[in-house]
PDB file of N, CA and C in Angstrom:
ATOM      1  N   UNK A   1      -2.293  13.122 -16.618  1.00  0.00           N
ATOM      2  CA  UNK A   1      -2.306  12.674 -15.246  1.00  0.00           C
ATOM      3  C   UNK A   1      -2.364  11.149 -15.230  1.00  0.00           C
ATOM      4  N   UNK A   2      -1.743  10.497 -14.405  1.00  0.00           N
ATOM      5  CA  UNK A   2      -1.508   9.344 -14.377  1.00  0.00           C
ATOM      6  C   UNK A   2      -2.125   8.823 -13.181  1.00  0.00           C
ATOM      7  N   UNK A   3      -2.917   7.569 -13.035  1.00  0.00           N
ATOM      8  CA  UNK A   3      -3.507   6.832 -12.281  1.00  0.00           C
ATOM      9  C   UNK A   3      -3.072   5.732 -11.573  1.00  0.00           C
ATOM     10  N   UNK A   4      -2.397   5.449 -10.268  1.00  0.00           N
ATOM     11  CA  UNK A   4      -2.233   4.537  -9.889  1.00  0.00           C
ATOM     12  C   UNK A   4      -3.342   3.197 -10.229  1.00  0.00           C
ATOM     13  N   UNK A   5      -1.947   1.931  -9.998  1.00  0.00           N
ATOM     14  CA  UNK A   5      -2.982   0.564 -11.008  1.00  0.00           C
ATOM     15  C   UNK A   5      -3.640   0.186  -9.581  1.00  0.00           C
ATOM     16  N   UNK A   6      -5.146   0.088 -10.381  1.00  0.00           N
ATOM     17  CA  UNK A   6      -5.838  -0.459  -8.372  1.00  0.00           C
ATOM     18  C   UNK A   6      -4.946  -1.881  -8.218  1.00  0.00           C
ATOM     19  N   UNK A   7      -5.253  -2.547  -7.426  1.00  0.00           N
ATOM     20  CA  UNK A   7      -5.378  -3.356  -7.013  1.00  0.00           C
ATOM     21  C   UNK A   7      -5.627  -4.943  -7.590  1.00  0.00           C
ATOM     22  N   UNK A   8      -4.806  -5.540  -7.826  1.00  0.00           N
ATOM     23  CA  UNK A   8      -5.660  -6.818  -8.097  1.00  0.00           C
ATOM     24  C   UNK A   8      -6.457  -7.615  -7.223  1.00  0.00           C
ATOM     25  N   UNK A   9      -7.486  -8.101  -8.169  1.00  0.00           N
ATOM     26  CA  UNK A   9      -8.312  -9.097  -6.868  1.00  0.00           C
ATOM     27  C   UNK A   9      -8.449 -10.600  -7.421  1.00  0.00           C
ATOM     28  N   UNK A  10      -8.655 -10.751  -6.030  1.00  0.00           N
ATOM     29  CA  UNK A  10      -8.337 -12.145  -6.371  1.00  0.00           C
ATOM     30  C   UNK A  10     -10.121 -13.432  -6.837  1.00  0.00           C
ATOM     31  N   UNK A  11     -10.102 -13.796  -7.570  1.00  0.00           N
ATOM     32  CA  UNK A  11     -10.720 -14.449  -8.391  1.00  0.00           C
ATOM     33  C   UNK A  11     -11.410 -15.880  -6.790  1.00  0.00           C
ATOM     34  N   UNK A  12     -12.397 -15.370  -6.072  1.00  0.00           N
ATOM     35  CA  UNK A  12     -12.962 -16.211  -5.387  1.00  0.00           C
ATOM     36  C   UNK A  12     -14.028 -15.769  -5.255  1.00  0.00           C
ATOM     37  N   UNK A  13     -14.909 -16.882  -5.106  1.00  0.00           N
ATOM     38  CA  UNK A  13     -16.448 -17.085  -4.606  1.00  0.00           C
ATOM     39  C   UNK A  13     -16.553 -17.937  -4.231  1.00  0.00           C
ATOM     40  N   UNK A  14     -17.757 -17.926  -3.268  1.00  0.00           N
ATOM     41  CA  UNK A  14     -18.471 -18.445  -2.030  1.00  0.00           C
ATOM     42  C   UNK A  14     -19.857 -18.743  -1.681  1.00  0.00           C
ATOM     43  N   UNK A  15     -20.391 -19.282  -1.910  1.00  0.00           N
ATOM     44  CA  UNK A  15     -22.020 -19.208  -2.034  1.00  0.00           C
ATOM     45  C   UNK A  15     -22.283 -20.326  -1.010  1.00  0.00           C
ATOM     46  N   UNK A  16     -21.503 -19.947   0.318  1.00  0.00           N
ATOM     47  CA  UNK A  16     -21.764 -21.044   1.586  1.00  0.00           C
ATOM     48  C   UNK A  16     -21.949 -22.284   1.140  1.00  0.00           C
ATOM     49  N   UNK A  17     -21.603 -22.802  -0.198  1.00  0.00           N
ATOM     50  CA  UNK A  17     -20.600 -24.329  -0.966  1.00  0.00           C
ATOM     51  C   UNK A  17     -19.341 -24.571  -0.658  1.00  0.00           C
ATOM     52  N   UNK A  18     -19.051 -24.862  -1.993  1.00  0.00           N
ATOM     53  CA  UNK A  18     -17.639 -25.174  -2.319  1.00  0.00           C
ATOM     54  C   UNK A  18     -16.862 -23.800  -2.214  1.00  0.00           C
ATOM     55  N   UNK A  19     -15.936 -23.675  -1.779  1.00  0.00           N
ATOM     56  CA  UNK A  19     -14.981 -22.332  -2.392  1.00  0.00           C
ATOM     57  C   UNK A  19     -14.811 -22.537  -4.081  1.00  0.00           C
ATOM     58  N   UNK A  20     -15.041 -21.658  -4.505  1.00  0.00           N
ATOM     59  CA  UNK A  20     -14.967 -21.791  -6.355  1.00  0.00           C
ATOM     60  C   UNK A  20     -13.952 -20.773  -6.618  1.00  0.00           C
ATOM     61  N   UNK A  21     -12.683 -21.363  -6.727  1.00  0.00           N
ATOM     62  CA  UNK A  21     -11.297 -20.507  -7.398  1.00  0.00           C
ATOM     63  C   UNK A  21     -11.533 -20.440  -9.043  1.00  0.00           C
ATOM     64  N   UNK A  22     -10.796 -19.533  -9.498  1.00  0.00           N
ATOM     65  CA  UNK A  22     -10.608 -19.375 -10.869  1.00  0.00           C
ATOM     66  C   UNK A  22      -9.378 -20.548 -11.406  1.00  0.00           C
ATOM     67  N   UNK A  23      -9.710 -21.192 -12.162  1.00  0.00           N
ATOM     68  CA  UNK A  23      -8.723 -22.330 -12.558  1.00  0.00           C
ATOM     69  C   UNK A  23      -7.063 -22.001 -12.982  1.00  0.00           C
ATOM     70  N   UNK A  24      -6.173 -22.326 -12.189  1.00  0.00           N
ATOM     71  CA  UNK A  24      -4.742 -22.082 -12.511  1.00  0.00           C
ATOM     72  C   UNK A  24      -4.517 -20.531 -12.675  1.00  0.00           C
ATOM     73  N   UNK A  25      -5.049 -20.359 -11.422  1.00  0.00           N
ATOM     74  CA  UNK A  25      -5.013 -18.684 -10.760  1.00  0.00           C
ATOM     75  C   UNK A  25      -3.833 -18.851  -9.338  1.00  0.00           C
ATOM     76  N   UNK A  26      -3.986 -20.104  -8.579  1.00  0.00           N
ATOM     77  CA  UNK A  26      -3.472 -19.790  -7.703  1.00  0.00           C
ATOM     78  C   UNK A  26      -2.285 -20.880  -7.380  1.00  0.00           C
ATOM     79  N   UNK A  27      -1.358 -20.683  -6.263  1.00  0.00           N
ATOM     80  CA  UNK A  27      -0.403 -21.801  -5.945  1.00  0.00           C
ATOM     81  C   UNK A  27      -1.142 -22.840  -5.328  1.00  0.00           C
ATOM     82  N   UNK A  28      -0.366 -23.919  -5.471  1.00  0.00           N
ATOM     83  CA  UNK A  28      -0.609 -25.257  -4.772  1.00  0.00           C
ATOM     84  C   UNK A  28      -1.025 -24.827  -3.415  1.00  0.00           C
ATOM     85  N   UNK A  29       0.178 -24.296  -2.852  1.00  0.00           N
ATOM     86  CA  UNK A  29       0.374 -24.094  -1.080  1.00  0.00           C
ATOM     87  C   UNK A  29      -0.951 -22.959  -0.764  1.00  0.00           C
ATOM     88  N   UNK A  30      -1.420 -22.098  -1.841  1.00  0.00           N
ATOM     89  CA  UNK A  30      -2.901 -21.405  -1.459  1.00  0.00           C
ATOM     90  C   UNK A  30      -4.001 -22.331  -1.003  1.00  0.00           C
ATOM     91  N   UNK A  31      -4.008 -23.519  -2.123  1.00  0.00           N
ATOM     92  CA  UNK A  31      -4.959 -24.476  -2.284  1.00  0.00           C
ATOM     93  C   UNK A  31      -5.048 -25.292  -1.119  1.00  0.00           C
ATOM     94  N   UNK A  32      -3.556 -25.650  -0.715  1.00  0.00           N
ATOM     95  CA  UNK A  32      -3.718 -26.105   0.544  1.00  0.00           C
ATOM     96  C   UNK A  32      -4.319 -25.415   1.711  1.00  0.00           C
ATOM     97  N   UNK A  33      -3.817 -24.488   1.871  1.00  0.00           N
ATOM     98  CA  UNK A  33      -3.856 -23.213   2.883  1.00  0.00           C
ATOM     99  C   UNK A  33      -5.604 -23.494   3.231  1.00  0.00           C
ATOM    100  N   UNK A  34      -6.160 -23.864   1.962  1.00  0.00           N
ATOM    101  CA  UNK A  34      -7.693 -23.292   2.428  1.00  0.00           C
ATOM    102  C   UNK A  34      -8.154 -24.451   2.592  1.00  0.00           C
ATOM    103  N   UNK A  35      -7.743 -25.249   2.326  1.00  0.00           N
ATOM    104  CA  UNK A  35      -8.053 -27.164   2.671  1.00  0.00           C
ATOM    105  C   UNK A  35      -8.211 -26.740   4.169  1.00  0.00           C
ATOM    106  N   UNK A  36      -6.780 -26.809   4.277  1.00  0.00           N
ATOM    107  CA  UNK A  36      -6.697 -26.913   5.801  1.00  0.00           C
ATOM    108  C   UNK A  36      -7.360 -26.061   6.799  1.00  0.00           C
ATOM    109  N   UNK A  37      -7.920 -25.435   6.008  1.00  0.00           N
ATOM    110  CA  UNK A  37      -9.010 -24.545   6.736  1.00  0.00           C
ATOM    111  C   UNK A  37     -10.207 -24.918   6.564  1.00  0.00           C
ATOM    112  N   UNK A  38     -10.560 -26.078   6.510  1.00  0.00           N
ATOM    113  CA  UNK A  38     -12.135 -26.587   6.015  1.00  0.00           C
ATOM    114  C   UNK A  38     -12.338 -25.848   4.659  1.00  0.00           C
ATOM    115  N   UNK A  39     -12.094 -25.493   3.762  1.00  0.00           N
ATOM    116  CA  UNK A  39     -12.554 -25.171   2.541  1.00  0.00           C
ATOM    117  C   UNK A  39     -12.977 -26.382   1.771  1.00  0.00           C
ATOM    118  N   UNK A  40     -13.805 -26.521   0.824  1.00  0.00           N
ATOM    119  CA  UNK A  40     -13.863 -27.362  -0.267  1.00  0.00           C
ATOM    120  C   UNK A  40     -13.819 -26.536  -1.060  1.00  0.00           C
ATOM    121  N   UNK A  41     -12.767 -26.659  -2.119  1.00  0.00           N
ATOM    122  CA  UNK A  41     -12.297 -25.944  -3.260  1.00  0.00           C
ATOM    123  C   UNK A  41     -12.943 -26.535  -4.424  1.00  0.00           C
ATOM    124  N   UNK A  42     -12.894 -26.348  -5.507  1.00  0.00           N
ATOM    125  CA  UNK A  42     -13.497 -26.526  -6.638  1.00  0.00           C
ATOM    126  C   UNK A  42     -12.770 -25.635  -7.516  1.00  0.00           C
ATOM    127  N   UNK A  43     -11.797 -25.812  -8.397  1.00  0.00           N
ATOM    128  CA  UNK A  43     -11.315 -24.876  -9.601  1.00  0.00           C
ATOM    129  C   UNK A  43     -11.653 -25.111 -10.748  1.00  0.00           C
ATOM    130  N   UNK A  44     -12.866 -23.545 -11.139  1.00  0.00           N
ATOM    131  CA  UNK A  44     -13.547 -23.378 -12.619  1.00  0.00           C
ATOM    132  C   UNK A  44     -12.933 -22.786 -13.476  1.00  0.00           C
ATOM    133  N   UNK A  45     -12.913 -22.992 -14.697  1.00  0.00           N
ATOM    134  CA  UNK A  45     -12.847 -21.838 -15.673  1.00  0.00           C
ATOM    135  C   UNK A  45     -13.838 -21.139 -15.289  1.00  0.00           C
ATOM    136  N   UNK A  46     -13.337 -19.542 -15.043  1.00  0.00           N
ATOM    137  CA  UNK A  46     -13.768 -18.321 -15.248  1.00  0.00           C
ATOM    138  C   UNK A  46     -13.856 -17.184 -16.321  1.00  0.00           C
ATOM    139  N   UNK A  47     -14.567 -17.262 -17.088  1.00  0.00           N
ATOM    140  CA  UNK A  47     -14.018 -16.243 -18.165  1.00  0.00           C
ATOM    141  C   UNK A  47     -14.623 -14.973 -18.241  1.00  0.00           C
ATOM    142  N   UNK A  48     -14.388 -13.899 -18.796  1.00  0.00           N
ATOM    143  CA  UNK A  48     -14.787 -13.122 -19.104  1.00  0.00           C
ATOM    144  C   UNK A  48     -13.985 -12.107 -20.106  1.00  0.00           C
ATOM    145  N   UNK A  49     -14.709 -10.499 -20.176  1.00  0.00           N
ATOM    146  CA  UNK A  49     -14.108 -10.058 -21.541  1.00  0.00           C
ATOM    147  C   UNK A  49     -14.355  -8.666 -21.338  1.00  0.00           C
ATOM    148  N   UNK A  50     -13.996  -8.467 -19.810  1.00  0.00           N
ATOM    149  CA  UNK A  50     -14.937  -6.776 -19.740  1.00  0.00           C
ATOM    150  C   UNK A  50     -13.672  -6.255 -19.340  1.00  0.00           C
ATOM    151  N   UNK A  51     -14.013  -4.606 -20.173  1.00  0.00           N
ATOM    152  CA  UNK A  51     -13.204  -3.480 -20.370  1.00  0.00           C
ATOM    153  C   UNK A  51     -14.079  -2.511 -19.519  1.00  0.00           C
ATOM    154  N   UNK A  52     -13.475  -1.499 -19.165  1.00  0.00           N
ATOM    155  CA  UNK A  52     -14.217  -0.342 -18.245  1.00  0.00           C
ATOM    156  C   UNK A  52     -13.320   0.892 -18.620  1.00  0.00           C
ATOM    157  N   UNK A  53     -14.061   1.875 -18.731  1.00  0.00           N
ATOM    158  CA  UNK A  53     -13.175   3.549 -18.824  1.00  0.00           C
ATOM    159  C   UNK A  53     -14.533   4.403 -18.095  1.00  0.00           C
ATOM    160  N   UNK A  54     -13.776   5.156 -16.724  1.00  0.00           N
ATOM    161  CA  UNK A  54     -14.580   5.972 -15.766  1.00  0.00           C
ATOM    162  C   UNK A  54     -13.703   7.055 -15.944  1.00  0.00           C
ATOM    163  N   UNK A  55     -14.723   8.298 -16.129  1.00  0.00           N
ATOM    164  CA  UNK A  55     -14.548   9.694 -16.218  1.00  0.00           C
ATOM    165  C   UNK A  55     -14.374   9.710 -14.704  1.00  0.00           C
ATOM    166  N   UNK A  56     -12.742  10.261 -14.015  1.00  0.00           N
ATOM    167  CA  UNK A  56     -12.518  11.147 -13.229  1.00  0.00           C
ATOM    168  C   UNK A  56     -11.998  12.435 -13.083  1.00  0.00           C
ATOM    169  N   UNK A  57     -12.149  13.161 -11.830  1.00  0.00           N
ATOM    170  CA  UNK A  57     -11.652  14.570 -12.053  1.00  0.00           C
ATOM    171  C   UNK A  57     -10.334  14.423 -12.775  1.00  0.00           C
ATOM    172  N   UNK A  58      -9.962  15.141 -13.363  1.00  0.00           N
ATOM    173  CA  UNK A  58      -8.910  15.222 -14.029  1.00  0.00           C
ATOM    174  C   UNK A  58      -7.931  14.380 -15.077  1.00  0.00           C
ATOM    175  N   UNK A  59      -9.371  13.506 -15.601  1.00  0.00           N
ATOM    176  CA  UNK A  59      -8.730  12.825 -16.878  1.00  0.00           C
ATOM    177  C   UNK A  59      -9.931  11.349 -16.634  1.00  0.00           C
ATOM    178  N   UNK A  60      -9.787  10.368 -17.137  1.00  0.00           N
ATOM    179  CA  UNK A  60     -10.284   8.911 -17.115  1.00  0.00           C
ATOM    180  C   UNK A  60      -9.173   7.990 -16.381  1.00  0.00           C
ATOM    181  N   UNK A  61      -9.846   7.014 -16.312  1.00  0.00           N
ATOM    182  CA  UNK A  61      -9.205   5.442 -15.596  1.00  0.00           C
ATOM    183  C   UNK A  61      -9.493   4.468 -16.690  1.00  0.00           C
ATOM    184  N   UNK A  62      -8.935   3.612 -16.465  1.00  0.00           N
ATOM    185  CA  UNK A  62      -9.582   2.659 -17.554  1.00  0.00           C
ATOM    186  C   UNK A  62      -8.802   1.155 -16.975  1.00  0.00           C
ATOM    187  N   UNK A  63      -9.479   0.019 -17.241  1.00  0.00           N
ATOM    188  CA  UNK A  63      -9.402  -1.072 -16.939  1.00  0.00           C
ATOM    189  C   UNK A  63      -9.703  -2.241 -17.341  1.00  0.00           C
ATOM    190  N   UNK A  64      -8.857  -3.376 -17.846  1.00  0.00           N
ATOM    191  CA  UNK A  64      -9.246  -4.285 -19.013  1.00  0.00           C
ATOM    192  C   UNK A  64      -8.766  -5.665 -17.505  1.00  0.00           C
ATOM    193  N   UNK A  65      -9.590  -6.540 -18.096  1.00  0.00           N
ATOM    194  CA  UNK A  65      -9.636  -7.766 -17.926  1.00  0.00           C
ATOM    195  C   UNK A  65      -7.951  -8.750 -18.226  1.00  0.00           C
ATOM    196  N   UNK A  66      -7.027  -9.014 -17.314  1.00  0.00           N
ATOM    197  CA  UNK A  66      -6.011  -9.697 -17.855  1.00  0.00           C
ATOM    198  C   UNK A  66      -6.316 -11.122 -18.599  1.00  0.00           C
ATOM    199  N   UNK A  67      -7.360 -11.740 -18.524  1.00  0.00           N
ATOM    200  CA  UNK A  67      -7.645 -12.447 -19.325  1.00  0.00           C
ATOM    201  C   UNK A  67      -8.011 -12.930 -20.934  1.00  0.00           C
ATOM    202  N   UNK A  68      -8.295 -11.559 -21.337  1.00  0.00           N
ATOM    203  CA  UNK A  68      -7.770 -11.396 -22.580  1.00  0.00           C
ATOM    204  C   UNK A  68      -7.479 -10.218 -23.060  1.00  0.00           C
ATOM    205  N   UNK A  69      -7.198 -10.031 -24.379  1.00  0.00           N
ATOM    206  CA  UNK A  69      -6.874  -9.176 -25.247  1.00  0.00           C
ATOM    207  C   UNK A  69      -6.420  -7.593 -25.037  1.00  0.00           C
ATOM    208  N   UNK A  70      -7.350  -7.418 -23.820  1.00  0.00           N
ATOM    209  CA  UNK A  70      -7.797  -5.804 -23.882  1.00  0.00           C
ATOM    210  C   UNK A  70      -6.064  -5.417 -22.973  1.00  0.00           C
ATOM    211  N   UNK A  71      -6.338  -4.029 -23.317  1.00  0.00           N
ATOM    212  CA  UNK A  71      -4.854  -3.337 -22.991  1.00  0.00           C
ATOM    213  C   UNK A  71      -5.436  -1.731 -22.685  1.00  0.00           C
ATOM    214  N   UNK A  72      -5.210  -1.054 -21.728  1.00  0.00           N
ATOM    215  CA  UNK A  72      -5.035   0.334 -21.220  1.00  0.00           C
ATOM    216  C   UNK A  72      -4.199   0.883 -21.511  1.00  0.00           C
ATOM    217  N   UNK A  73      -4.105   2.283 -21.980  1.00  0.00           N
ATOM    218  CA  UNK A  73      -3.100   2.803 -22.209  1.00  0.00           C
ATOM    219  C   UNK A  73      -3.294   4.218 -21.712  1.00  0.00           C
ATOM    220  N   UNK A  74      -2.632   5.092 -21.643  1.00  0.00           N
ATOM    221  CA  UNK A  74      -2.927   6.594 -21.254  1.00  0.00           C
ATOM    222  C   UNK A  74      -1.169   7.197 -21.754  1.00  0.00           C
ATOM    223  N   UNK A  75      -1.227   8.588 -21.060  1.00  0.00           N
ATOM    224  CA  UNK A  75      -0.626   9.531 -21.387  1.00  0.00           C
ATOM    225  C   UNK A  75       0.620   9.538 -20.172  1.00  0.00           C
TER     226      UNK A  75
END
């Protein structure tokens, strides 16, 4: 059984600061977009390294980080 791919999300936080993007995640014209919306942006390196596999009815999901290495595979 095959699992539709969720969703990507998009790499923002907010801690009523700066907007904190993930570094060379997004377009220029995003960056603007949120200027012009009163944002103060700030772009960090974000890293991480997490893999996930959830038992569902009728088989697992599984989900790797595009940031590195890891790869999903199924049937």
């Amino acid at each position: 059984m095959r699992f539709p791919t969720p969703p990507r999300r998009i790499a923002l936080l907010s801690d009523n600061g700066p907007t904190l993007l993930e570094a060379r995640r997004f377009p220029a014209a995003t960056l603007e977009a949120l200027k012009a919306r009163g944002h103060e942006i700030r772009e960090i390196d974000m890293t991480s390294g997490l893999q996930a596999i959830a038992r569902v009815p009728g088989g697992y999901f599984g989900a790797t980080d595009p940031r590195r290495e890891g790869l999903v595979m199924g049937d």
